[in-house]
PDB file of N, CA and C in Angstrom:
ATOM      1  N   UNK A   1       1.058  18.430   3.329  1.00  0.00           N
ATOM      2  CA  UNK A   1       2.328  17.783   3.004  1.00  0.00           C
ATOM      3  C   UNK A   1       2.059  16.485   2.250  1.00  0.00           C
ATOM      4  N   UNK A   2       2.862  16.032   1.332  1.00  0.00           N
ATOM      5  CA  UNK A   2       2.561  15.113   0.535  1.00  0.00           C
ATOM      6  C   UNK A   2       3.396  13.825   1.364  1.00  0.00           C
ATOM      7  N   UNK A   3       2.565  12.680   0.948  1.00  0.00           N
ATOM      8  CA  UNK A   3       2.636  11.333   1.648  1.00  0.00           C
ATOM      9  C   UNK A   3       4.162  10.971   2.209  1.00  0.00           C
ATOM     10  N   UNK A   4       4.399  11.515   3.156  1.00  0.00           N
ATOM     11  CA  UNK A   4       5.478  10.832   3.920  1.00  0.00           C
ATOM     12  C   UNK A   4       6.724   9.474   3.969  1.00  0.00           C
ATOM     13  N   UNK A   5       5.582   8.570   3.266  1.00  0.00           N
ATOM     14  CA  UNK A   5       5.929   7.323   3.132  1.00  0.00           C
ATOM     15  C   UNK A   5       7.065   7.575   1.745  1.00  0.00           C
ATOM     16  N   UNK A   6       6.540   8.291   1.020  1.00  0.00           N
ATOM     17  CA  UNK A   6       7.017   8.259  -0.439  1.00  0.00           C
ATOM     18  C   UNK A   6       7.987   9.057  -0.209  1.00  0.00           C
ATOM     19  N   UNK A   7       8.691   9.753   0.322  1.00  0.00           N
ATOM     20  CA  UNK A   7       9.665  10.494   1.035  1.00  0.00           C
ATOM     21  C   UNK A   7      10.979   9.266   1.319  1.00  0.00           C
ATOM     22  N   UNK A   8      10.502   8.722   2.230  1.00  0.00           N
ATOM     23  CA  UNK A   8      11.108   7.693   3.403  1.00  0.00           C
ATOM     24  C   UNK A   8      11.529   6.613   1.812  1.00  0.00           C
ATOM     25  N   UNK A   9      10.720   5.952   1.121  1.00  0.00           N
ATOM     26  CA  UNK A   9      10.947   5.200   0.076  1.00  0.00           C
ATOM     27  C   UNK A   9      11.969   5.807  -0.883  1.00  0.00           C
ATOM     28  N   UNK A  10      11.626   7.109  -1.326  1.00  0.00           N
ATOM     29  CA  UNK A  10      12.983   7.289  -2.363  1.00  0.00           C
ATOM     30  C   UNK A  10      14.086   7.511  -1.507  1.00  0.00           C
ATOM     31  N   UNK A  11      14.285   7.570  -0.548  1.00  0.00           N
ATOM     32  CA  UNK A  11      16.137   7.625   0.002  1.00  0.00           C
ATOM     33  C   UNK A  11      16.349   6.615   0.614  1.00  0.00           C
ATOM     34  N   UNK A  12      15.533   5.793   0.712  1.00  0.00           N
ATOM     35  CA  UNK A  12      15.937   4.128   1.085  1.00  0.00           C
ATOM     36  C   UNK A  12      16.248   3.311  -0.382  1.00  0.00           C
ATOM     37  N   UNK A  13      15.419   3.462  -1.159  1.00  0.00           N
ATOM     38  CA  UNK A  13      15.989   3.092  -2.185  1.00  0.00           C
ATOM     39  C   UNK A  13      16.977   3.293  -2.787  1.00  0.00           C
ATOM     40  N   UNK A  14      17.402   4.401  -2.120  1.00  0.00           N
ATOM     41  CA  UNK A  14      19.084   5.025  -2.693  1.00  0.00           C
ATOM     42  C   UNK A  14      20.292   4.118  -2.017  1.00  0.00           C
ATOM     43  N   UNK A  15      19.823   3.882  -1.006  1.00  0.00           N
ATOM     44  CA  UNK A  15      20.857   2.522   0.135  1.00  0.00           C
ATOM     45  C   UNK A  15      21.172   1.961  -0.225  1.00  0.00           C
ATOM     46  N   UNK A  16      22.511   1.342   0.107  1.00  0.00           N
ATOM     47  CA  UNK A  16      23.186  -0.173  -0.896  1.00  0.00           C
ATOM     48  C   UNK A  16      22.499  -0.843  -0.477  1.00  0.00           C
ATOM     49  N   UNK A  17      22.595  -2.040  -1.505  1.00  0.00           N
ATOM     50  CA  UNK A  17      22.119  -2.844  -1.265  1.00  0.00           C
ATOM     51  C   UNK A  17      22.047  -3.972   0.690  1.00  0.00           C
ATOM     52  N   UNK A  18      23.136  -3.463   0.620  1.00  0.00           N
ATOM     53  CA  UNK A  18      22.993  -4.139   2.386  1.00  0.00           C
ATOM     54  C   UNK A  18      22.172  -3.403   3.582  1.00  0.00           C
ATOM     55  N   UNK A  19      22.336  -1.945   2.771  1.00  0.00           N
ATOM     56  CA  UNK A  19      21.356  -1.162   3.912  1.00  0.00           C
ATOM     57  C   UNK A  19      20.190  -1.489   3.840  1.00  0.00           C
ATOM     58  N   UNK A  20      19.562  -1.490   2.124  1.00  0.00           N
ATOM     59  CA  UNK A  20      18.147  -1.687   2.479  1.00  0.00           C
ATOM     60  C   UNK A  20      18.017  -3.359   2.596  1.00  0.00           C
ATOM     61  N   UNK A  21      18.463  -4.150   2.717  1.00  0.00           N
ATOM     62  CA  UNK A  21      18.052  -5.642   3.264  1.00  0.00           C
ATOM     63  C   UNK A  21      18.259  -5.397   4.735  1.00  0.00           C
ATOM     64  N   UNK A  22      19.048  -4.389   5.319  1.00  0.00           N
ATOM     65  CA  UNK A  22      18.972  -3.859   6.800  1.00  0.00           C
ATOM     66  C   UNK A  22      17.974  -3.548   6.888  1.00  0.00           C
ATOM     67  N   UNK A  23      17.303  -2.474   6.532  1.00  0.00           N
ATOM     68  CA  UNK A  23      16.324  -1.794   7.025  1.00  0.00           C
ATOM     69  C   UNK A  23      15.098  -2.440   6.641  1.00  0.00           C
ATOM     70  N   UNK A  24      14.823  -3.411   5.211  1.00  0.00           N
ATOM     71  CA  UNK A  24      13.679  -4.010   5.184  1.00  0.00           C
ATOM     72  C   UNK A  24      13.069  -5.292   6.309  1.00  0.00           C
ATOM     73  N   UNK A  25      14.428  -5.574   6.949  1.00  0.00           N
ATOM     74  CA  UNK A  25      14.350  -6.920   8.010  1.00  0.00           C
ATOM     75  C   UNK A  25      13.938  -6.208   9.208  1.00  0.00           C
ATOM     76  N   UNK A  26      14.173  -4.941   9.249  1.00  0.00           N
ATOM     77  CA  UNK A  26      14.172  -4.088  10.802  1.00  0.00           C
ATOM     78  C   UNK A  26      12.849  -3.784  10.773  1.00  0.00           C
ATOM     79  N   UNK A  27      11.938  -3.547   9.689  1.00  0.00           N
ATOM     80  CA  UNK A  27      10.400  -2.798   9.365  1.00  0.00           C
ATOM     81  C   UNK A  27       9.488  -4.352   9.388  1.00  0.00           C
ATOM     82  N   UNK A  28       9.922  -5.366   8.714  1.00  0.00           N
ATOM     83  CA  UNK A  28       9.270  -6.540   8.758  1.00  0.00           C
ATOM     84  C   UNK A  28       9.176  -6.908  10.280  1.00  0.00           C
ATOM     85  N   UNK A  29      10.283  -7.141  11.179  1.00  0.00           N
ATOM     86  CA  UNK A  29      10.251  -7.840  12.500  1.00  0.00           C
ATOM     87  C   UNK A  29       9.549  -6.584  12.958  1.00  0.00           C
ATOM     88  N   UNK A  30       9.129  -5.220  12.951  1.00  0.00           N
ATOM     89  CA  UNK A  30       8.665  -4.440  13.660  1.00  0.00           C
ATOM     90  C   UNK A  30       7.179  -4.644  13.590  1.00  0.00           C
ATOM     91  N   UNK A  31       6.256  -5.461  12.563  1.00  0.00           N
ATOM     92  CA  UNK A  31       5.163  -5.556  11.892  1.00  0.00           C
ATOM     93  C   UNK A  31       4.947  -6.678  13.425  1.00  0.00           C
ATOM     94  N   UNK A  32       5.473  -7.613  13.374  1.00  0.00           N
ATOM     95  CA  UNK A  32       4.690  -8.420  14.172  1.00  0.00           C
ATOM     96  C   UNK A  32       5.762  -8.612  15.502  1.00  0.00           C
ATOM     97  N   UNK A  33       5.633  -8.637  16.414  1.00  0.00           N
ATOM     98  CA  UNK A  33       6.919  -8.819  17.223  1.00  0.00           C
ATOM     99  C   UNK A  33       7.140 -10.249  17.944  1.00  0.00           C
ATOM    100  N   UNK A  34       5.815 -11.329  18.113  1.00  0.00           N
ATOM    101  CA  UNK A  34       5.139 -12.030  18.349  1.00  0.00           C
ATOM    102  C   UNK A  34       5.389 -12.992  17.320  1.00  0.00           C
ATOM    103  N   UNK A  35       6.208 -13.009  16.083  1.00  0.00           N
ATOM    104  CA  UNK A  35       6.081 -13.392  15.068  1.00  0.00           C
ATOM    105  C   UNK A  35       6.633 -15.136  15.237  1.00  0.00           C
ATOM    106  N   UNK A  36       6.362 -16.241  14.613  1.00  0.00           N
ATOM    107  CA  UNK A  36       6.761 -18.115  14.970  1.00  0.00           C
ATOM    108  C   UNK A  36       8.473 -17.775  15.006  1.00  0.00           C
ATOM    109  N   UNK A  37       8.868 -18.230  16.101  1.00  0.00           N
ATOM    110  CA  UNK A  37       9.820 -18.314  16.345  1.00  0.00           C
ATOM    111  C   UNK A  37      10.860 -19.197  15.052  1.00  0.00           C
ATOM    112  N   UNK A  38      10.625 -19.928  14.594  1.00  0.00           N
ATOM    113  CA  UNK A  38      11.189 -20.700  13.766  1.00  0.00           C
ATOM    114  C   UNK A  38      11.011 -19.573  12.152  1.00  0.00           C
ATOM    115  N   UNK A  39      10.038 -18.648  11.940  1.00  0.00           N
ATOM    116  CA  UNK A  39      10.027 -18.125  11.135  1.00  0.00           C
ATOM    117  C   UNK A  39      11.354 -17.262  10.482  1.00  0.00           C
ATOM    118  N   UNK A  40      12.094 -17.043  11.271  1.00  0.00           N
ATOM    119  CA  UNK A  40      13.366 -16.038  10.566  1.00  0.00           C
ATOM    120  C   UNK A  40      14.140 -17.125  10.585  1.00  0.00           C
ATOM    121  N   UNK A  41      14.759 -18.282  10.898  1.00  0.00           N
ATOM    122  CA  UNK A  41      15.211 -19.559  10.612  1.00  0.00           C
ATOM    123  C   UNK A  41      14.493 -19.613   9.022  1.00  0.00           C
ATOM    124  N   UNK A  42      13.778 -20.170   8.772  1.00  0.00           N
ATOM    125  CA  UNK A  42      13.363 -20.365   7.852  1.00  0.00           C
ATOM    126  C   UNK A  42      13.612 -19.696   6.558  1.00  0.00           C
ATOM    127  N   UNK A  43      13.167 -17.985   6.878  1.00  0.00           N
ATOM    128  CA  UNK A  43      13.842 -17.111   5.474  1.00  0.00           C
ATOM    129  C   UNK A  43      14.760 -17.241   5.253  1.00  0.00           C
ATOM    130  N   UNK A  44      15.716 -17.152   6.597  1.00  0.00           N
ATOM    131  CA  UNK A  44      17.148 -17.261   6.270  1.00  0.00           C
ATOM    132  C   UNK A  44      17.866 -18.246   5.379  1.00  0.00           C
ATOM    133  N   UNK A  45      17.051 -19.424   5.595  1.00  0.00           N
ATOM    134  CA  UNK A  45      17.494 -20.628   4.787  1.00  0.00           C
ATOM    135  C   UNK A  45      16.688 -20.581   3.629  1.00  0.00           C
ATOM    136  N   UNK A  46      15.528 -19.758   3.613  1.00  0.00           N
ATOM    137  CA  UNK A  46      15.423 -19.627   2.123  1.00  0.00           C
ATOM    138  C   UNK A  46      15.941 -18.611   1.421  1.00  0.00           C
ATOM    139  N   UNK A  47      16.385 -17.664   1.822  1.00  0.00           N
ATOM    140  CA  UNK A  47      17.156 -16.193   1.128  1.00  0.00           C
ATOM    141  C   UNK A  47      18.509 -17.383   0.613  1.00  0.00           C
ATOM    142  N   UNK A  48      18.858 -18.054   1.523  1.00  0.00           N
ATOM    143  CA  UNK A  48      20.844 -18.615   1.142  1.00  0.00           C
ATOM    144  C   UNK A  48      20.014 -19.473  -0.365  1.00  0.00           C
ATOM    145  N   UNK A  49      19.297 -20.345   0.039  1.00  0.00           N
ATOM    146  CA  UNK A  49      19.133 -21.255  -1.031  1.00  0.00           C
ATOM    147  C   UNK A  49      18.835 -20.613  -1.966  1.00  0.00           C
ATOM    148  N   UNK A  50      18.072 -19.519  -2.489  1.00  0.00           N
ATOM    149  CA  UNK A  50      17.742 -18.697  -3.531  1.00  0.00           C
ATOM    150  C   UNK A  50      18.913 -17.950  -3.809  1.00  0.00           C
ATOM    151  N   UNK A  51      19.908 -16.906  -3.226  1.00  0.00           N
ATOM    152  CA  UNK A  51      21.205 -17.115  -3.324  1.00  0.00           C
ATOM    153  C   UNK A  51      22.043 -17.829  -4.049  1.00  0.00           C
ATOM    154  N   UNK A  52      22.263 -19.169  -3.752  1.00  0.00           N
ATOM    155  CA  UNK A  52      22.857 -20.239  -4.277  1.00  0.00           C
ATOM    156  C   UNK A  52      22.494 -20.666  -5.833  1.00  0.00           C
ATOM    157  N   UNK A  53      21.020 -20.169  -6.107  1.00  0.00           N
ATOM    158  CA  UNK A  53      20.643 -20.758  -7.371  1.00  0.00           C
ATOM    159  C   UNK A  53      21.085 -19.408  -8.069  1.00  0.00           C
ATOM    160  N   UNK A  54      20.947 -18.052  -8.063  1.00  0.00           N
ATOM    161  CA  UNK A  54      21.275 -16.841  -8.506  1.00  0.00           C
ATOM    162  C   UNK A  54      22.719 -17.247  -8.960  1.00  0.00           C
ATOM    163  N   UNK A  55      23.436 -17.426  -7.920  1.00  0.00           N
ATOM    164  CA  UNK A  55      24.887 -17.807  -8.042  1.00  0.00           C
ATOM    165  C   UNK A  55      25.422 -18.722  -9.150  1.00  0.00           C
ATOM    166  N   UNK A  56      24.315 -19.652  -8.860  1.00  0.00           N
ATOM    167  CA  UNK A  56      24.992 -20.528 -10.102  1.00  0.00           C
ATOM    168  C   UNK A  56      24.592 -20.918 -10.851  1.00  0.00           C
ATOM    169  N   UNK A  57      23.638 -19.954 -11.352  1.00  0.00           N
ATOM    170  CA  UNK A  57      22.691 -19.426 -12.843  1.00  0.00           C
ATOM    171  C   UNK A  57      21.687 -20.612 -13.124  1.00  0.00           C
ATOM    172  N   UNK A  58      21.454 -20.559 -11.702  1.00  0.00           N
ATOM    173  CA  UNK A  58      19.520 -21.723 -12.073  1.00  0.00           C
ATOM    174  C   UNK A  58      18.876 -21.046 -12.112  1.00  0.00           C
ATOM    175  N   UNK A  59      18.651 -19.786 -11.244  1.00  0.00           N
ATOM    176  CA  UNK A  59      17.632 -18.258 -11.079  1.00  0.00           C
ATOM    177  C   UNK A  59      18.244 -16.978 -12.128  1.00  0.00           C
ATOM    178  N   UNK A  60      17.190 -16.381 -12.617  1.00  0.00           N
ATOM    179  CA  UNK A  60      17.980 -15.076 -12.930  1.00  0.00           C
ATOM    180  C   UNK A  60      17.113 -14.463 -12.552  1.00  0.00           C
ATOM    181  N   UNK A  61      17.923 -12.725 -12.246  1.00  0.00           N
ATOM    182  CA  UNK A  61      17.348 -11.952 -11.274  1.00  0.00           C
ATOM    183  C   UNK A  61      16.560 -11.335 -12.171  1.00  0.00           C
ATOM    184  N   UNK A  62      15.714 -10.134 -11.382  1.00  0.00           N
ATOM    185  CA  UNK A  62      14.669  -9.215 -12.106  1.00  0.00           C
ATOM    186  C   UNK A  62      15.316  -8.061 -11.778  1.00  0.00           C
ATOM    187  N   UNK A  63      15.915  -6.814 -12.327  1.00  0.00           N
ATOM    188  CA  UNK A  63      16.076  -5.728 -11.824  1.00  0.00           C
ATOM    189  C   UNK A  63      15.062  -4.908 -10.620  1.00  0.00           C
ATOM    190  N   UNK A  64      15.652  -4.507  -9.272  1.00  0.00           N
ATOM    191  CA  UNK A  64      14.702  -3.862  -8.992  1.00  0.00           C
ATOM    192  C   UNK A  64      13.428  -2.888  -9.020  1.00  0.00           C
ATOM    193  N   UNK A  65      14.388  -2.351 -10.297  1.00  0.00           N
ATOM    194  CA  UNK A  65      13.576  -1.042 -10.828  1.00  0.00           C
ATOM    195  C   UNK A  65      11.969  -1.633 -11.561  1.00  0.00           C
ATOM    196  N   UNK A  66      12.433  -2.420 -12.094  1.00  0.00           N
ATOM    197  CA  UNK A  66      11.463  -3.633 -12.998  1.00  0.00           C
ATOM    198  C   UNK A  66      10.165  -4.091 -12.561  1.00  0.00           C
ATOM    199  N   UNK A  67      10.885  -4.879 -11.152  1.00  0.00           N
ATOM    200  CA  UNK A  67       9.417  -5.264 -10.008  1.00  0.00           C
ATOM    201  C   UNK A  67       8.782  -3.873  -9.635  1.00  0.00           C
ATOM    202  N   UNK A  68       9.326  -3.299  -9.445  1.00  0.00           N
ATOM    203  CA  UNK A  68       8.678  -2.033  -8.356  1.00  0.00           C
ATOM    204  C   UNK A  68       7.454  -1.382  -9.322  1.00  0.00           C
ATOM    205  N   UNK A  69       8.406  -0.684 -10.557  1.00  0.00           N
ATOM    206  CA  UNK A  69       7.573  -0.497 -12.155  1.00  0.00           C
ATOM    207  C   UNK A  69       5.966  -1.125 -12.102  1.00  0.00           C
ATOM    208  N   UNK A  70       6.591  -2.362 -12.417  1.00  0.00           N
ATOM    209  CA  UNK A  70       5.167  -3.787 -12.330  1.00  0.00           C
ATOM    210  C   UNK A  70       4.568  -3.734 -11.043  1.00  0.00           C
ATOM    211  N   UNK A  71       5.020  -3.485  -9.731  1.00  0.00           N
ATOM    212  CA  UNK A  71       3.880  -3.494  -8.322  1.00  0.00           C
ATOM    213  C   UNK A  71       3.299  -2.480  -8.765  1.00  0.00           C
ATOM    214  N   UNK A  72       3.981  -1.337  -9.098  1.00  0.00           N
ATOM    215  CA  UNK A  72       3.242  -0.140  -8.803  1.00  0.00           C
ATOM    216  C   UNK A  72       1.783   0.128 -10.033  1.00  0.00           C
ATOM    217  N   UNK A  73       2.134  -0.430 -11.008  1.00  0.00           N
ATOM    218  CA  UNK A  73       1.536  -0.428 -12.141  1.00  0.00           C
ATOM    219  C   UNK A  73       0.472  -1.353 -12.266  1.00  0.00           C
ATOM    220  N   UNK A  74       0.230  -2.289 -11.390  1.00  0.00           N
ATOM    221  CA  UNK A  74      -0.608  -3.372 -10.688  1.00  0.00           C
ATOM    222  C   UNK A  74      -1.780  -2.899  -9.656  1.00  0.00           C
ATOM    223  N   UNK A  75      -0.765  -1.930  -8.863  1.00  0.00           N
ATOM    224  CA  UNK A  75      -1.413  -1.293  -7.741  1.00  0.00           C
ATOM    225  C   UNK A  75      -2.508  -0.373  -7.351  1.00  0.00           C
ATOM    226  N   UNK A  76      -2.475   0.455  -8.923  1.00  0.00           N
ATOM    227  CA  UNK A  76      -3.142   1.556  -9.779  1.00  0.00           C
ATOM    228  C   UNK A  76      -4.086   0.835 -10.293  1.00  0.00           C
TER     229      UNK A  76
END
């Protein structure tokens, strides 16, 4: 059977956007469980602030398709 993972990845990637920031926060906290308490404080306030600059065109985004393209093409 071919790699499992790559299965699980193309129909998560199909998820709105809120599912997969669901499910990527649910796989991250599952990695360490033990993880600095102050640490999800922290993203959180850095996801809003990065947010905020997106919003009001200090950041511009990268298409997802774009990064993934470039990891994967990096990765190889």
């Amino acid at each position: 059977m071919a790699n499992p993972a790559r299965g699980l990845e193309s129909k998560a990637l199909k998820l709105s956007r809120r599912d997969r920031a669901r499910l990527a926060q649910r796989l991250l906290s599952s990695l360490d469980q033990e993880a600095d308490g102050d640490a999800e404080q922290l993203w959180l306030e850095e996801a809003e602030r990065r947010l905020g600059q997106l919003k009001s065109g200090k950041a511009v985004g990268i298409p997802a398709e774009k990064v993934i393209k470039k990891a994967r093409s990096t990765l190889r």
